[in-house]
Protein backbone atom coordinates (compact mmCIF):
# COMPACT_ATOMS: atom_id res chain seq x y z
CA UNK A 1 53.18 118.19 129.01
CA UNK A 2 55.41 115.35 129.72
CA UNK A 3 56.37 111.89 127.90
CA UNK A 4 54.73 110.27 130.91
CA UNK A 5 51.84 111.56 130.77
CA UNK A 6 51.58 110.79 127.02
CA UNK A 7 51.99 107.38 127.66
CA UNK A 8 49.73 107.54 130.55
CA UNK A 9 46.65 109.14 127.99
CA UNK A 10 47.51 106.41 125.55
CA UNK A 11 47.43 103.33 127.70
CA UNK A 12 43.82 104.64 128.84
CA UNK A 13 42.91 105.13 125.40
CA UNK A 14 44.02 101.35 124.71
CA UNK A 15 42.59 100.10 127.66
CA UNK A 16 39.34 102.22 128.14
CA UNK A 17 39.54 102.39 132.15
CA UNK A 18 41.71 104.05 134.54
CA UNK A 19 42.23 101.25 136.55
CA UNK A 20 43.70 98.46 133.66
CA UNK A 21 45.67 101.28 132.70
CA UNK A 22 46.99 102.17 135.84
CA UNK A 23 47.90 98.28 136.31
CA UNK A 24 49.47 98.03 132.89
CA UNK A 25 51.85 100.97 134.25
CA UNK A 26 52.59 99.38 137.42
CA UNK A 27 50.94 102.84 139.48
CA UNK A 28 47.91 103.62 141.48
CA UNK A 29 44.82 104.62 139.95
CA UNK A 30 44.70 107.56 141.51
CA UNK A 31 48.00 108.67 139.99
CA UNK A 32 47.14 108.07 136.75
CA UNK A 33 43.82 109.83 137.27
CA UNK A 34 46.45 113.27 138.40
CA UNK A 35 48.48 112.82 135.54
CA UNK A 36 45.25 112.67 133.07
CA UNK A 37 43.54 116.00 134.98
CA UNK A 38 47.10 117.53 135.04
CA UNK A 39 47.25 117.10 131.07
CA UNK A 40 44.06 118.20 130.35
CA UNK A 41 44.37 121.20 132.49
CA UNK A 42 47.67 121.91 130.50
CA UNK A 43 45.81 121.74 127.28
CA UNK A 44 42.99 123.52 128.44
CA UNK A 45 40.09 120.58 127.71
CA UNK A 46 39.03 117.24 128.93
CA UNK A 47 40.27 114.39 126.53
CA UNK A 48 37.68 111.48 127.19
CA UNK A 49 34.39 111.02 127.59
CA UNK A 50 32.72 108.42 129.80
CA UNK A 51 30.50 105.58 127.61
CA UNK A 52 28.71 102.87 128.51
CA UNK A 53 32.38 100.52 127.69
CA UNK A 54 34.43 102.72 129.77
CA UNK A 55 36.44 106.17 128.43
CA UNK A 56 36.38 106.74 124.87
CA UNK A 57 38.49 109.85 123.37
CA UNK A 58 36.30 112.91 122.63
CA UNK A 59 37.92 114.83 119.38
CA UNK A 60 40.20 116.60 121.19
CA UNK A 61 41.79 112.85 122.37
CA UNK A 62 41.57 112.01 118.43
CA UNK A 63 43.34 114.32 117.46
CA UNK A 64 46.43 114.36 120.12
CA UNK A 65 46.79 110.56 119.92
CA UNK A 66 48.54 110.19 116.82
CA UNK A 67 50.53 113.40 117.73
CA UNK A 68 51.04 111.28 121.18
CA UNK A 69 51.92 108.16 119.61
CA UNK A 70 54.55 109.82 117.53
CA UNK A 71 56.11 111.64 120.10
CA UNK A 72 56.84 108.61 122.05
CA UNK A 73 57.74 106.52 119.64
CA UNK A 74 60.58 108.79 118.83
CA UNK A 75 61.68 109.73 122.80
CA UNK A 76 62.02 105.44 122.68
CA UNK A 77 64.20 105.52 119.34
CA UNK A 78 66.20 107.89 121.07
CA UNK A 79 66.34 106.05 124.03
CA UNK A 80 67.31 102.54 122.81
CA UNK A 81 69.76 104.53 120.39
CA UNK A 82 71.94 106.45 122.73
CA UNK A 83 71.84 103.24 125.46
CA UNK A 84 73.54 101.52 122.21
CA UNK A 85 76.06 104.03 122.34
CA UNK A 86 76.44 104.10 125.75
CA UNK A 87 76.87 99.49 125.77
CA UNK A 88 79.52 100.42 122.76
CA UNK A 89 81.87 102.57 124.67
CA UNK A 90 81.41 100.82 128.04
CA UNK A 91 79.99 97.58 127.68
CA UNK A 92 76.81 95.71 128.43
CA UNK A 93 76.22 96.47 131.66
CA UNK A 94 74.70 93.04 133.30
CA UNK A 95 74.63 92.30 137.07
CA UNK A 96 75.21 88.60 138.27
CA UNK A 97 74.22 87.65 141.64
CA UNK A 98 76.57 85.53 143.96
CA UNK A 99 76.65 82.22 142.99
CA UNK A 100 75.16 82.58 139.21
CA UNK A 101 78.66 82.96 137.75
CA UNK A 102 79.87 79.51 139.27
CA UNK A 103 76.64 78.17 138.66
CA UNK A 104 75.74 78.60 135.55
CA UNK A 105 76.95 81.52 133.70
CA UNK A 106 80.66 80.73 133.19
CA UNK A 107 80.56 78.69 129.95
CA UNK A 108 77.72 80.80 128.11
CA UNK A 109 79.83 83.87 128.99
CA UNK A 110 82.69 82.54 127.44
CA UNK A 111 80.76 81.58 124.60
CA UNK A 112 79.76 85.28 123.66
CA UNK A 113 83.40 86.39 123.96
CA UNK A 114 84.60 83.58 121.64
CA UNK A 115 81.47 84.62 119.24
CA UNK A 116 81.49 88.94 119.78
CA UNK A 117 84.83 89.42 120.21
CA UNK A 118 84.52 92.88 119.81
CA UNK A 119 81.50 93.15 122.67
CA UNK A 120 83.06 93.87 125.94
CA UNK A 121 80.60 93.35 128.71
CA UNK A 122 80.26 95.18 132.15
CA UNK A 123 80.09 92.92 135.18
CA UNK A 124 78.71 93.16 138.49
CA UNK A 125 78.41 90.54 141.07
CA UNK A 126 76.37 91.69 144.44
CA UNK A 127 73.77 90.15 146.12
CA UNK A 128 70.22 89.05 144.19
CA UNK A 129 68.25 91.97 146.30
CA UNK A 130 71.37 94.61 145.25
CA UNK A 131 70.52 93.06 141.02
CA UNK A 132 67.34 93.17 141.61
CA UNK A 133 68.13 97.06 142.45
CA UNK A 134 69.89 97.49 139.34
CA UNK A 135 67.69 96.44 137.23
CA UNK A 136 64.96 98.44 138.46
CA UNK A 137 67.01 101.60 138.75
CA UNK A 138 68.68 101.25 134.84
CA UNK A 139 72.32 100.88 136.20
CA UNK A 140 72.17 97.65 134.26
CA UNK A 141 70.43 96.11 131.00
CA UNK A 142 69.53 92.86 132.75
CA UNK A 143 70.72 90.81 135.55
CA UNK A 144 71.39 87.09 136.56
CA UNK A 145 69.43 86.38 139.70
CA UNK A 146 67.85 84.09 142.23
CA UNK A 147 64.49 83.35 143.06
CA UNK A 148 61.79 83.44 144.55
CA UNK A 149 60.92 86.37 142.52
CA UNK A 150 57.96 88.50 143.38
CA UNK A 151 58.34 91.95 141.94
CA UNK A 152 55.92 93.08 139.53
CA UNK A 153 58.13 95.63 137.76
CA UNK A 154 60.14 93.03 136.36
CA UNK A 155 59.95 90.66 133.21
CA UNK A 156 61.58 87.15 134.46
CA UNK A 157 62.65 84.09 132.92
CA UNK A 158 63.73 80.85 134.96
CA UNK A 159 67.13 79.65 133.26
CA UNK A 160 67.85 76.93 135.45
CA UNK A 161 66.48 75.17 137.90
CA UNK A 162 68.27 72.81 140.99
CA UNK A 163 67.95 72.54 144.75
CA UNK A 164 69.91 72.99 147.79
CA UNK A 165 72.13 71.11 149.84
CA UNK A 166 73.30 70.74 153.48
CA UNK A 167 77.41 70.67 153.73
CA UNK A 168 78.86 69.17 156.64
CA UNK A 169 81.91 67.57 157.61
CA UNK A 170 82.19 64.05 157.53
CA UNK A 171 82.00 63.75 161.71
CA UNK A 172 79.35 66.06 161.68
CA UNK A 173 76.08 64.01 163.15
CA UNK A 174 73.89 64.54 160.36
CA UNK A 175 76.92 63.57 157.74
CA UNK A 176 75.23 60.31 157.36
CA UNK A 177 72.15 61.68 156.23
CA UNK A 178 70.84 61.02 152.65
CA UNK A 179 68.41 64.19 152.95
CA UNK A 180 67.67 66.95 154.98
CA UNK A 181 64.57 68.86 156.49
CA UNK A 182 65.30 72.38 157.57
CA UNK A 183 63.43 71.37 160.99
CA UNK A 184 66.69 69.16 161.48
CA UNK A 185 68.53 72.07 161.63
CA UNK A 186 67.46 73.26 165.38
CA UNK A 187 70.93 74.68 167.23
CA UNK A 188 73.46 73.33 164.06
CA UNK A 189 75.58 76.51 163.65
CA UNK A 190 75.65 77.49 159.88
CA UNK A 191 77.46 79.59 157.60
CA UNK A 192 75.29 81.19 155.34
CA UNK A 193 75.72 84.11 152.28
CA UNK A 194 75.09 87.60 154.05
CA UNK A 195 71.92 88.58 155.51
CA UNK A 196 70.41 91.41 152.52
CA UNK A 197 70.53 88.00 150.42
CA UNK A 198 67.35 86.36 149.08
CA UNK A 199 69.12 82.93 149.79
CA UNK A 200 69.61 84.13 153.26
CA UNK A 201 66.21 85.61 154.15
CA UNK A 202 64.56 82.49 152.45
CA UNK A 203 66.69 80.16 154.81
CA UNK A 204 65.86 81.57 157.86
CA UNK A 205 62.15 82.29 156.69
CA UNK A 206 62.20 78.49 156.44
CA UNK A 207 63.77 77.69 159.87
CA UNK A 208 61.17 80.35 161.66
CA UNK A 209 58.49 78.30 160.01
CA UNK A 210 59.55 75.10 161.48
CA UNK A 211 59.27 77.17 164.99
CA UNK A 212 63.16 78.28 165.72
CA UNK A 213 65.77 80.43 164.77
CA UNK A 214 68.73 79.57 163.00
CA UNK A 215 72.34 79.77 164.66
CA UNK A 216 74.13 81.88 162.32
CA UNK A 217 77.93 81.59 163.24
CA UNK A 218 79.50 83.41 159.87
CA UNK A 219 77.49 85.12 157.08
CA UNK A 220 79.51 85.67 153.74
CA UNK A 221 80.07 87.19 150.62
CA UNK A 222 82.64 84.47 149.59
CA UNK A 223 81.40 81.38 147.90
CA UNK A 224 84.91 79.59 148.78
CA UNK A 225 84.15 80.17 152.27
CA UNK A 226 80.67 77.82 152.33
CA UNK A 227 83.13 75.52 151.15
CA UNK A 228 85.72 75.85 153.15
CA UNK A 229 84.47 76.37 156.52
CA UNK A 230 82.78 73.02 156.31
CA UNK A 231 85.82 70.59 155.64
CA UNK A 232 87.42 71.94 158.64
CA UNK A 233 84.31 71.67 160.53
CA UNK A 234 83.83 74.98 161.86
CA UNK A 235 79.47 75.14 160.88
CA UNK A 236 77.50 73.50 158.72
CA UNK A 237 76.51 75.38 155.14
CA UNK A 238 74.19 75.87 152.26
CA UNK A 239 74.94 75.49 148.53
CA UNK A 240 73.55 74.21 145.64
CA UNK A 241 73.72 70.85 144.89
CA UNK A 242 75.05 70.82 141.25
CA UNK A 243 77.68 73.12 142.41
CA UNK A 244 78.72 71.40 145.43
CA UNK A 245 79.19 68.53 143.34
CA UNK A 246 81.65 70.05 141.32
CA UNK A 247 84.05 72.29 143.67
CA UNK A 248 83.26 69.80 146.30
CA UNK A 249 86.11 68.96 148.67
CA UNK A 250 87.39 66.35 150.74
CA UNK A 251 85.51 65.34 154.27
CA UNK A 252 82.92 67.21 152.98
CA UNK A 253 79.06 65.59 152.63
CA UNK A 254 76.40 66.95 150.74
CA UNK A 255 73.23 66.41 152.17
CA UNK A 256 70.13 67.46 149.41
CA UNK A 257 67.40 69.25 150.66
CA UNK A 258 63.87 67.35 151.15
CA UNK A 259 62.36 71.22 151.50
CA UNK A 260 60.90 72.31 148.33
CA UNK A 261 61.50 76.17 149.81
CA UNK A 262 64.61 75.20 149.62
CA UNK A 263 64.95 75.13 145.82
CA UNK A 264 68.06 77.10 143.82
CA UNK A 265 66.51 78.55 140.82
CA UNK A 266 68.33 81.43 138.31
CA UNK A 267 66.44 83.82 136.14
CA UNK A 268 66.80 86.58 133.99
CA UNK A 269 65.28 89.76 134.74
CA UNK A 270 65.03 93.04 133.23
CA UNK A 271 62.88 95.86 133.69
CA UNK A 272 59.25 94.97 132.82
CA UNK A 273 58.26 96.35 129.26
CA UNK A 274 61.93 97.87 128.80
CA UNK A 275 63.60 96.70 125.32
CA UNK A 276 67.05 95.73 125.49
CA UNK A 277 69.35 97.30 123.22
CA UNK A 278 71.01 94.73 120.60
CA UNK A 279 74.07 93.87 121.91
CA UNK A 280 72.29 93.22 125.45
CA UNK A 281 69.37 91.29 123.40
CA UNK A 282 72.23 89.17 122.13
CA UNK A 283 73.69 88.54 125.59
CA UNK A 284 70.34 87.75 126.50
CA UNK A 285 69.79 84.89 123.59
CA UNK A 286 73.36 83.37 124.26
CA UNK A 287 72.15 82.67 128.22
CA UNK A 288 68.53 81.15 127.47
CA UNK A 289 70.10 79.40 124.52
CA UNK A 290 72.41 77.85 126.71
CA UNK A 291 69.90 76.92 129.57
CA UNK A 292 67.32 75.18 126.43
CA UNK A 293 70.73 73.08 125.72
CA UNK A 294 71.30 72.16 129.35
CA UNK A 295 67.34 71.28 129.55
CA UNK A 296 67.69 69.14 126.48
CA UNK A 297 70.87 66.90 127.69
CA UNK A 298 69.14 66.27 130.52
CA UNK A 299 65.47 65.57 129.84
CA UNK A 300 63.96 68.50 131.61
């Protein structure tokens, strides 16, 4: 007998079927069914019988669920407990992906500090897949990352929302542009954030719908360098607009999308059903505080 499979028996008990419990724990029916026949063969008897509503619990099922329920309950306590000790002595672990710091994050960071002086937080910046990794694996509490999101085993909340832009020098052909189409983009060589990046993939998703490949000439880990490598004119780039408005350089033009794939949206993700321990929770607040402030100034 395992915690899993406790929680497995009482999510069937709450839901009554195999399958809605199976969904609610994000495996396949058929494993859940296993882990059910391997518990009951543990205990020696079958804890559910088959009505005309789906599985009820026989008496053998009424009288581990409590006994279930406890047991649980306190492996969680533990759990949340000793990750608090673990955030105390090395900090809240958090992930950022490339781009969210600059973005967005800065000034509600700084907030925290100036408010929990005595919270030191653990930051790593990698790529939105690598966060997204993270998060799912428990190397962090939560992570800072950008969209589209699709993964089910995650609980997401969209903390701001802007689009992307085209930078170019100011000889480049399309400079004079007042929007872009990714279509317009045919044989323009681009420098773009490395290719295990959501950004990236979403890009040249984009381009292969419009029927062509992109011409990559750099990818990059270094936001200065989608800066840079335009106002010398060596390829065209990609950045958000709100943030190429504000470390924007000279000869450069910034060229918004027209492409609503093309959007730049931030959430925050942790695992899905996972409670954050306090100091993380309060991390959490400070960010989607900040973005309901940002909302409000500007009448989103």
């Amino acid at each position: 007998m395992d915690i899993r499979q406790l929680k497995y028996f009482i999510e069937v008990y709450k839901s009554g079927s195999l399958s809605k419990a199976a969904a609610a724990c994000y495996i396949t029916t058929p494993g859940i069914r296993l882990s059910l026949t391997r518990l009951e063969d543990e205990l020696g008897c079958k804890l559910f019988k088959r009505t005309d509503s789906g599985l009820s619990l026989n008496k053998h099922g009424k009288f581990l669920l409590p006994y279930a329920e406890q047991i649980t309950s306190m492996i969680d306590e533990c759990e949340a407990h000793f990750a608090a000790v673990r955030t105390q002595s090395e900090g809240i672990p958090v992930a950022f992906s490339i781009g969210t710091l600059e973005e967005f994050a800065g000034l509600p960071l700084s907030r925290f500090r100036k408010e929990h002086p005595d919270l030191k937080i653990s930051i790593r910046e990698s790529s939105d897949i690598e966060c997204d990794a993270a998060v799912e694996n428990g190397d962090v509490e939560f992570a800072l990352t950008v969209g589209p999101l699709s993964s089910r085993r995650m609980d997401t909340t969209l903390i701001y929302s802007s689009f992307n832009a085209l930078l170019v020098h100011e000889s480049h052909p399309l400079a004079n542009r007042s929007s872009i189409s990714v279509k317009e983009l045919r044989d323009v060589p681009m420098v773009i954030q490395r290719e295990t990046t959501r950004s990236s993939a979403n890009f040249r998703a984009c381009c292969r719908a419009a029927g062509f490949e992109p011409v990559i000439s750099t990818y990059t880990d270094d936001v200065l360098l989608l800066f840079y490598l335009p106002s010398i004119g060596h390829a065209a780039s990609i950045a958000s607009y709100d943030l190429a408005k504000r470390m924007g350089r000279e000869h450069i033009r910034i060229i918004p999308f027209e492409d609503p794939e093309m959007a730049w949206n931030i959430y925050l993700v942790k695992a899905r059903g996972t409670q954050l321990s306090p100091r993380a929770a309060r991390l959490w607040s400070v960010f989607a505080d900040y973005s309901r402030e940002r909302c409000a100034e500007s009448g989103r």
